[in-house]
Structures are given as structure tokens and as C-alpha cells.
ModelCIF file with pLDDT and N, C-alpha, C, O atoms, coordinates in Angstrom:
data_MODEL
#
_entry.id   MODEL 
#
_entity.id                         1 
_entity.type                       polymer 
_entity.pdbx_number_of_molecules   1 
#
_entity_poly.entity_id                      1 
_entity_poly.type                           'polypeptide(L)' 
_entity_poly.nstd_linkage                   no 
_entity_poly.nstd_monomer                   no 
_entity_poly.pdbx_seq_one_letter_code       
;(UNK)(UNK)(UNK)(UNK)(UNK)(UNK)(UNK)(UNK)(UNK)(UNK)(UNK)(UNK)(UNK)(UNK)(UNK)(UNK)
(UNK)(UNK)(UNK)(UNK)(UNK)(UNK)(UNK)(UNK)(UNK)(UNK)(UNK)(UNK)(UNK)(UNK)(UNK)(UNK)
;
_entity_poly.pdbx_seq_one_letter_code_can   XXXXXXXXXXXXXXXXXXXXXXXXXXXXXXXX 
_entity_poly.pdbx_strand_id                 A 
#
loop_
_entity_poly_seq.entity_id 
_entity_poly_seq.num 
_entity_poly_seq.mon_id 
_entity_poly_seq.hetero 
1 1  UNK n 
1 2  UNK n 
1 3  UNK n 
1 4  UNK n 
1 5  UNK n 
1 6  UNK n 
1 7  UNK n 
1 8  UNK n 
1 9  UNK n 
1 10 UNK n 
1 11 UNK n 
1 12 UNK n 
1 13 UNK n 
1 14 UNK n 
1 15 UNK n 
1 16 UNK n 
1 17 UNK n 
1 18 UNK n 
1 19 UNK n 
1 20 UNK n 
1 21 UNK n 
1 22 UNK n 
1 23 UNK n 
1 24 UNK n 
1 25 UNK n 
1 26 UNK n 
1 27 UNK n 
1 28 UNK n 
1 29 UNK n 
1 30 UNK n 
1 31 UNK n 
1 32 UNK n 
#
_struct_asym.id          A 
_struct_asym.entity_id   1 
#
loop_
_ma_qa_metric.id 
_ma_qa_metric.mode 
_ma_qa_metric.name 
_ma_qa_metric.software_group_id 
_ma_qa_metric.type 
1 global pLDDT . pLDDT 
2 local  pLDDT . pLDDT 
#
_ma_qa_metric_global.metric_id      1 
_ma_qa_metric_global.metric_value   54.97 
_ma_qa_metric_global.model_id       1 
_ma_qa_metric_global.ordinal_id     1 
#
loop_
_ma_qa_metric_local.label_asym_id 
_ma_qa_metric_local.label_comp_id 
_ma_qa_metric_local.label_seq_id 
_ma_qa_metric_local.metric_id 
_ma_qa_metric_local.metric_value 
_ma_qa_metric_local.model_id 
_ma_qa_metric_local.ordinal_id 
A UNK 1  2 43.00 1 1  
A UNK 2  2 43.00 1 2  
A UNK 3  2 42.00 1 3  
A UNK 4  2 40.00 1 4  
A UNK 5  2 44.00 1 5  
A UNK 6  2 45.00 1 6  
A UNK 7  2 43.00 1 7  
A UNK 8  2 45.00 1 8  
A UNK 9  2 47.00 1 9  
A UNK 10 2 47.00 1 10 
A UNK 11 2 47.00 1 11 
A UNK 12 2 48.00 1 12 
A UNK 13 2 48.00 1 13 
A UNK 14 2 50.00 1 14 
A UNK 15 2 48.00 1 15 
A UNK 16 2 46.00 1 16 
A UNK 17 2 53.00 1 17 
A UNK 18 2 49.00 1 18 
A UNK 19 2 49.00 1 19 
A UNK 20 2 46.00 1 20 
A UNK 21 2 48.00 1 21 
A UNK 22 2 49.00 1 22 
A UNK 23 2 48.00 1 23 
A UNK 24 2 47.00 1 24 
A UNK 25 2 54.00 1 25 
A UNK 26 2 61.00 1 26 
A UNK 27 2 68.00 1 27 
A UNK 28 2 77.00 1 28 
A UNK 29 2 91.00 1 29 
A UNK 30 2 97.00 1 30 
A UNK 31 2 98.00 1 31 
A UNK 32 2 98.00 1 32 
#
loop_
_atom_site.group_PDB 
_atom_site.id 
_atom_site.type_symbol 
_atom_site.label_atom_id 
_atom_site.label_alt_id 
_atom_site.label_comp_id 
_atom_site.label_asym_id 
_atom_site.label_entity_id 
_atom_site.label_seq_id 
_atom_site.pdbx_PDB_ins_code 
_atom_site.Cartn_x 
_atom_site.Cartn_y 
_atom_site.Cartn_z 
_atom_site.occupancy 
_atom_site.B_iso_or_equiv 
_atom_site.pdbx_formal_charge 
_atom_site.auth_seq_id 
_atom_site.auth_comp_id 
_atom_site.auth_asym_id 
_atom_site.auth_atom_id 
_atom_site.pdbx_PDB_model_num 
ATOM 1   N N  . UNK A 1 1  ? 2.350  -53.617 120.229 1.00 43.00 ? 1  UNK A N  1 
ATOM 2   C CA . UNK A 1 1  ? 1.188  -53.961 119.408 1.00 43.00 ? 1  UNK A CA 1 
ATOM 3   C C  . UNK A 1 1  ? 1.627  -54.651 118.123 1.00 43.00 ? 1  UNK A C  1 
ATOM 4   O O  . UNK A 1 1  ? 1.126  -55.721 117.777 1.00 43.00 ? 1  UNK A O  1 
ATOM 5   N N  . UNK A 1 2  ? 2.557  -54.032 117.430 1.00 43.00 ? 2  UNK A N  1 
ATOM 6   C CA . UNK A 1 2  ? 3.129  -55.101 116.362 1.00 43.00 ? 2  UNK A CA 1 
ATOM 7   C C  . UNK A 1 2  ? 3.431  -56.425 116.936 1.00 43.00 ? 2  UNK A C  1 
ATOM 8   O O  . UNK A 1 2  ? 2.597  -57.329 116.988 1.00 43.00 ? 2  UNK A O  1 
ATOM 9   N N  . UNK A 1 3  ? 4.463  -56.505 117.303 1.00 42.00 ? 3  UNK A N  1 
ATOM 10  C CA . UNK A 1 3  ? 4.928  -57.649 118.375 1.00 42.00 ? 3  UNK A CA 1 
ATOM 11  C C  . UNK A 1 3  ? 3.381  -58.519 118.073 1.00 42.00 ? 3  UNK A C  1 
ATOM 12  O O  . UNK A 1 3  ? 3.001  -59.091 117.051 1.00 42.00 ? 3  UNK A O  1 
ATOM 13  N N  . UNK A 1 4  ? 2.990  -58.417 118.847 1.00 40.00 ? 4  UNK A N  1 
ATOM 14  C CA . UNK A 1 4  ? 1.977  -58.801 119.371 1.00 40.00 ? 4  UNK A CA 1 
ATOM 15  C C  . UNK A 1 4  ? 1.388  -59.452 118.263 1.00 40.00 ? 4  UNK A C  1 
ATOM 16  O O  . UNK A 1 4  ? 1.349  -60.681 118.206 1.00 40.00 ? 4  UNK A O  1 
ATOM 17  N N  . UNK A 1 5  ? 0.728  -58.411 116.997 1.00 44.00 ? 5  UNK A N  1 
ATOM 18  C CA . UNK A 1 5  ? 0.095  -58.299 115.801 1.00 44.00 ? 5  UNK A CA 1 
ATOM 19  C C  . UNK A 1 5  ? 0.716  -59.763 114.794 1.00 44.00 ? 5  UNK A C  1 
ATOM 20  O O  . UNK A 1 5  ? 0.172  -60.723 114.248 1.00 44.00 ? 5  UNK A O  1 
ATOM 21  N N  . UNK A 1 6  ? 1.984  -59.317 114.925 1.00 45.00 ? 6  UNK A N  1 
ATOM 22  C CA . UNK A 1 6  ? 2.849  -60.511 114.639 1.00 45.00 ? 6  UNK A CA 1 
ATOM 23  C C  . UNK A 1 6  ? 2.906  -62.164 115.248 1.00 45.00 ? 6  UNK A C  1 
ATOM 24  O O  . UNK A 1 6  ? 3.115  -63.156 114.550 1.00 45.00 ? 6  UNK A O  1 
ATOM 25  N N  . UNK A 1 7  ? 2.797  -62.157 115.902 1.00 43.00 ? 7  UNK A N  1 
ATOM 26  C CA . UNK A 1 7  ? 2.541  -63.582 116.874 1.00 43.00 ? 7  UNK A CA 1 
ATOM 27  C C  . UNK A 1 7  ? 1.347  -64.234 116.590 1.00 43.00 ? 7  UNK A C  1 
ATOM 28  O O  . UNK A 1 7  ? 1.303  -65.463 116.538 1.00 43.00 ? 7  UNK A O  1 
ATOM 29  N N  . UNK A 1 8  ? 0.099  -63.333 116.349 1.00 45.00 ? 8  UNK A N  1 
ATOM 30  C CA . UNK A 1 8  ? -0.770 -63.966 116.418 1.00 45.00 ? 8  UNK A CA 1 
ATOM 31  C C  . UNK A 1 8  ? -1.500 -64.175 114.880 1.00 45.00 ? 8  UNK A C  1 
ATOM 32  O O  . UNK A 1 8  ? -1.990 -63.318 114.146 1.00 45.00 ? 8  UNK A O  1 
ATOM 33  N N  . UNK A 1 9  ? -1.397 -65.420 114.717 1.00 47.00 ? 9  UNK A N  1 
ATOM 34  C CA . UNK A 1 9  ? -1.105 -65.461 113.527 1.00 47.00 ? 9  UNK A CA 1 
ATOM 35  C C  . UNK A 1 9  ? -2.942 -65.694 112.836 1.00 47.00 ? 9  UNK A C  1 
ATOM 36  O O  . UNK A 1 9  ? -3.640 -66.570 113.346 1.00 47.00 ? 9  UNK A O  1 
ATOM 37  N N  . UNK A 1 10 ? -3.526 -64.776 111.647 1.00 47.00 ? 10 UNK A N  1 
ATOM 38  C CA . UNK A 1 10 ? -4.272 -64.635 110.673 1.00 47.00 ? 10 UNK A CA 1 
ATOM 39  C C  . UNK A 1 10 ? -5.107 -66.043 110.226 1.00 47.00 ? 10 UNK A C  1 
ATOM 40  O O  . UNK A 1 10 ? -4.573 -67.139 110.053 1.00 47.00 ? 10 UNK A O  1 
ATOM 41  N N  . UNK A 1 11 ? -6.060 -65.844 110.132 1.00 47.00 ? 11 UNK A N  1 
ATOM 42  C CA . UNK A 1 11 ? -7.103 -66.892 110.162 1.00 47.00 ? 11 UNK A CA 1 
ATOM 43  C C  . UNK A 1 11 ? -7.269 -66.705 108.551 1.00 47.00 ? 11 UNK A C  1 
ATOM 44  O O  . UNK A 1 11 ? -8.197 -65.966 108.224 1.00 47.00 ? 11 UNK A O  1 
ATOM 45  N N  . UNK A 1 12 ? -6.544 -67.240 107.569 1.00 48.00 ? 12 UNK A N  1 
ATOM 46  C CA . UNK A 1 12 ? -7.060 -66.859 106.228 1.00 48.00 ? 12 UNK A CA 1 
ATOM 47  C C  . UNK A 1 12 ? -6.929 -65.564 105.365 1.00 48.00 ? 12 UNK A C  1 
ATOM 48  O O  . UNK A 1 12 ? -7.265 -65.236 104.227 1.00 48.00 ? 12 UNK A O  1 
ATOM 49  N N  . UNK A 1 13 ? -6.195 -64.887 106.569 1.00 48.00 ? 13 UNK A N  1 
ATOM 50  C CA . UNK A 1 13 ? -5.760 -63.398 106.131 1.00 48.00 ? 13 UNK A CA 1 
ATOM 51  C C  . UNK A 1 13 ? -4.851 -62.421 106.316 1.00 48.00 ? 13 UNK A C  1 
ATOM 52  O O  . UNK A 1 13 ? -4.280 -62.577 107.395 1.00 48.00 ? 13 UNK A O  1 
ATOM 53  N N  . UNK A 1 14 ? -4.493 -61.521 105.742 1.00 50.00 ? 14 UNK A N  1 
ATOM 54  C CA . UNK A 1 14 ? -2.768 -60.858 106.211 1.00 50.00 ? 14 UNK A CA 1 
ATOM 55  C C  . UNK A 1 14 ? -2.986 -61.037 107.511 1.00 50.00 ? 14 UNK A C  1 
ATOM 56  O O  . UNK A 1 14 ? -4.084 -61.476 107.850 1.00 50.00 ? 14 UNK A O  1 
ATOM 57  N N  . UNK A 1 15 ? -2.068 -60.761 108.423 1.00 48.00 ? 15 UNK A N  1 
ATOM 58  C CA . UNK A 1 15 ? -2.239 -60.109 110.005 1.00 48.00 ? 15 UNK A CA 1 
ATOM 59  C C  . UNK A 1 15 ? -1.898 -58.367 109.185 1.00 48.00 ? 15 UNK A C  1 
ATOM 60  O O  . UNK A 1 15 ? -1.404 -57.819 108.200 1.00 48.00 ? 15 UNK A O  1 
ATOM 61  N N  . UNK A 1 16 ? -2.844 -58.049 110.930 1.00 46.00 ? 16 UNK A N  1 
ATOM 62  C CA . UNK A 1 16 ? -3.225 -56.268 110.572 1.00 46.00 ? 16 UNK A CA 1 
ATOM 63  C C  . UNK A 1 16 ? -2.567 -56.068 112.010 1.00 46.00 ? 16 UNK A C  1 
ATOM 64  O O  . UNK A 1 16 ? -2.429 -57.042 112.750 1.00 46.00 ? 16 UNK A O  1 
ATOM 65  N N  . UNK A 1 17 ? -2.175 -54.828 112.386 1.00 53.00 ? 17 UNK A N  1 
ATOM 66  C CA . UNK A 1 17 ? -1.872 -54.372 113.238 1.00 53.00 ? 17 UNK A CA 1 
ATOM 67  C C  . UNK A 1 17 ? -2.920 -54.317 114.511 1.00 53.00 ? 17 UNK A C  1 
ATOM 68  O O  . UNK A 1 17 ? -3.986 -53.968 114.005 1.00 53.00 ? 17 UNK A O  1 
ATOM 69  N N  . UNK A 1 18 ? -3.064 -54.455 115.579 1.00 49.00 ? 18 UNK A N  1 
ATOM 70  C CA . UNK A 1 18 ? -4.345 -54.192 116.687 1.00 49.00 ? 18 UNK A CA 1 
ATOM 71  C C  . UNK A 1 18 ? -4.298 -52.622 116.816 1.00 49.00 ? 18 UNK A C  1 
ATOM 72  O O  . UNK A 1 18 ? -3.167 -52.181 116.612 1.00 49.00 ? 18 UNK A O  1 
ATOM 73  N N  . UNK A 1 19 ? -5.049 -51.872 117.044 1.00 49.00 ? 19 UNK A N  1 
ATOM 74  C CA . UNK A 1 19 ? -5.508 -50.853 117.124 1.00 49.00 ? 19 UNK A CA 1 
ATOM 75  C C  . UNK A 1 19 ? -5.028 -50.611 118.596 1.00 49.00 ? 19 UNK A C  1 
ATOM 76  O O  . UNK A 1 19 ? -5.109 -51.447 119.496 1.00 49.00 ? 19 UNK A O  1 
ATOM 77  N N  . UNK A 1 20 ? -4.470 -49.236 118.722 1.00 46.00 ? 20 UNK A N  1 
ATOM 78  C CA . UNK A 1 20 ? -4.227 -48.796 120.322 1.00 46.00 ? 20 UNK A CA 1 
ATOM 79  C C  . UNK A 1 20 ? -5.224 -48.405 120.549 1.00 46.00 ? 20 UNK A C  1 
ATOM 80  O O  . UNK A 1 20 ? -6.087 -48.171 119.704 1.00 46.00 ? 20 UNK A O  1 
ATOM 81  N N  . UNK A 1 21 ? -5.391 -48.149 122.484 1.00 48.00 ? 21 UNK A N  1 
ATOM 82  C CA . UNK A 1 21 ? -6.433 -47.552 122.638 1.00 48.00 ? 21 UNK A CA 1 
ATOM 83  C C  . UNK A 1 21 ? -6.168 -45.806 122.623 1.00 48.00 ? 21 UNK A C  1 
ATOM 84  O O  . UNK A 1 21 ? -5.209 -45.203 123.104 1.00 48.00 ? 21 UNK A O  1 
ATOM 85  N N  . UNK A 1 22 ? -7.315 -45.267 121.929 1.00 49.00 ? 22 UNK A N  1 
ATOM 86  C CA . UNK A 1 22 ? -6.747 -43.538 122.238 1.00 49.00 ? 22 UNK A CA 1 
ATOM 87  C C  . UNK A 1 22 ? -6.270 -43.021 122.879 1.00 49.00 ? 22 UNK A C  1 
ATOM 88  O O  . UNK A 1 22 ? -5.520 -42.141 122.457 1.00 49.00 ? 22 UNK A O  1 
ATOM 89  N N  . UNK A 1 23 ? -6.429 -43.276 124.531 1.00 48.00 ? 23 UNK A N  1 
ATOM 90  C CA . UNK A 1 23 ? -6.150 -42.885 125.399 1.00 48.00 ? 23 UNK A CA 1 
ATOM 91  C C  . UNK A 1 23 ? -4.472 -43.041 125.671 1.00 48.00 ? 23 UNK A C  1 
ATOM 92  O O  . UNK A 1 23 ? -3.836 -42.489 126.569 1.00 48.00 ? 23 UNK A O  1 
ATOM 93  N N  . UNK A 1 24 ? -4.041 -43.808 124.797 1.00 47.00 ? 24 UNK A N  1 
ATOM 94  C CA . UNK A 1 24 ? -2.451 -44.014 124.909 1.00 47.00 ? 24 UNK A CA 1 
ATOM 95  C C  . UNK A 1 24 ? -1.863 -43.169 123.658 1.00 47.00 ? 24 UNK A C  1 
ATOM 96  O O  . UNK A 1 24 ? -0.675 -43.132 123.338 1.00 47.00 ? 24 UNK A O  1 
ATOM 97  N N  . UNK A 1 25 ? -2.403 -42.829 123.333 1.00 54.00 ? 25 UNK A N  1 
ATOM 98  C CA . UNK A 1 25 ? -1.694 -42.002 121.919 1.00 54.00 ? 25 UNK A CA 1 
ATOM 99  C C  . UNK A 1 25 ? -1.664 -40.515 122.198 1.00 54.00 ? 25 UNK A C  1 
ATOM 100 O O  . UNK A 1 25 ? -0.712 -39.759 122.001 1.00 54.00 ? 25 UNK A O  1 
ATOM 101 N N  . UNK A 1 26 ? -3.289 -40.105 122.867 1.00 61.00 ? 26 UNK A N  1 
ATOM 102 C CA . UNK A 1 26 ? -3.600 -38.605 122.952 1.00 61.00 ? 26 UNK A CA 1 
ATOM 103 C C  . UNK A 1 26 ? -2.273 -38.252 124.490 1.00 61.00 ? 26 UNK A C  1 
ATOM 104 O O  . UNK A 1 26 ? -1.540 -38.965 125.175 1.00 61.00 ? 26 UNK A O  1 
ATOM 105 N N  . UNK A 1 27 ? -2.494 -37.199 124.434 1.00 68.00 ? 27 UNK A N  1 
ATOM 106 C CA . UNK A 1 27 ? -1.720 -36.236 125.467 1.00 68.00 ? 27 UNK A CA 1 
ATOM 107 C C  . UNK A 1 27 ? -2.703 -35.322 126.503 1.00 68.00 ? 27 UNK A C  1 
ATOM 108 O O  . UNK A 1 27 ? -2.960 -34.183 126.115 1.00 68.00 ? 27 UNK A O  1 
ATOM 109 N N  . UNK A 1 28 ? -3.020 -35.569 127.232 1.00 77.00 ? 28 UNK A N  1 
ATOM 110 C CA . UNK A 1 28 ? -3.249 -34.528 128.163 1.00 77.00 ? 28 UNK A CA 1 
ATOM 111 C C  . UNK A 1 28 ? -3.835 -33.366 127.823 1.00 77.00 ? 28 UNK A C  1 
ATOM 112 O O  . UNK A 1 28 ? -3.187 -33.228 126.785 1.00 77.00 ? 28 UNK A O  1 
ATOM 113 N N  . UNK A 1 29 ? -4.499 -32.457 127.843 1.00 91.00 ? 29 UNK A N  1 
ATOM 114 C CA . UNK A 1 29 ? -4.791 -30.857 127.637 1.00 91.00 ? 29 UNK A CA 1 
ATOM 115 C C  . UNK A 1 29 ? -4.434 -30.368 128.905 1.00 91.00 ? 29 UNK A C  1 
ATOM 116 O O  . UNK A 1 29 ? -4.993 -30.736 129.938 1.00 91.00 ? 29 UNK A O  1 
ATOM 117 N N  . UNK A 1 30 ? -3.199 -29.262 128.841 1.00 97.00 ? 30 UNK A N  1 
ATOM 118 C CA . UNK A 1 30 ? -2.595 -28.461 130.122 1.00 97.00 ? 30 UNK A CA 1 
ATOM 119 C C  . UNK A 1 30 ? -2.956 -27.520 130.053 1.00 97.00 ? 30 UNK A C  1 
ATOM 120 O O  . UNK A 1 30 ? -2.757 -27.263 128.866 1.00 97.00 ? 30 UNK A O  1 
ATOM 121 N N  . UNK A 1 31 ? -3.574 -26.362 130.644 1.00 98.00 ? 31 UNK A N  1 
ATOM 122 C CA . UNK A 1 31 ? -3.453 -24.894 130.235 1.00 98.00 ? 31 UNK A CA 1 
ATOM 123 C C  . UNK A 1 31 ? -3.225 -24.206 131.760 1.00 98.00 ? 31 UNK A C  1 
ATOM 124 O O  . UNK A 1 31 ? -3.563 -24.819 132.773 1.00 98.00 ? 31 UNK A O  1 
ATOM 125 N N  . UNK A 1 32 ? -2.595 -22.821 131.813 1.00 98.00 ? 32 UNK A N  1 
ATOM 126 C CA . UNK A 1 32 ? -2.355 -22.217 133.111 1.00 98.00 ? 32 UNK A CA 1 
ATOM 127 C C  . UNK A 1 32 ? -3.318 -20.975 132.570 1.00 98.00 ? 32 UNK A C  1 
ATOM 128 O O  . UNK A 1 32 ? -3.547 -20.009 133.297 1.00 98.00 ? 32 UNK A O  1 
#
């Protein structure tokens, strides 16, 4: 996502990082 964030370069403004989607950050809920 940086990578990325980086490449594409700002229309008049810093570049910002793209936002992950949640689903790649959160973990699972396991319970036994």
C-alpha cells in the first residue's frame, strides 16, 4: 500500500497512504 501510495502521484497534494481493507488487518475470532 505504500509502494503503491508512492507511485501514484498527488493531484495538488501530499500523497496519503490508501487505506487497507479491514478485513486484512483484523484476525479471525477462535474460541474452543
Amino acid at each position: 500500500a505504500a509502494a503503491l501510495a508512492a507511485a501514484v502521484p498527488a493531484a495538488g497534494a501530499a500523497a496519503s497512504p490508501l487505506p487497507l481493507p479491514v478485513s486484512l488487518l483484523e484476525r479471525p475470532d477462535r474460541l474452543t
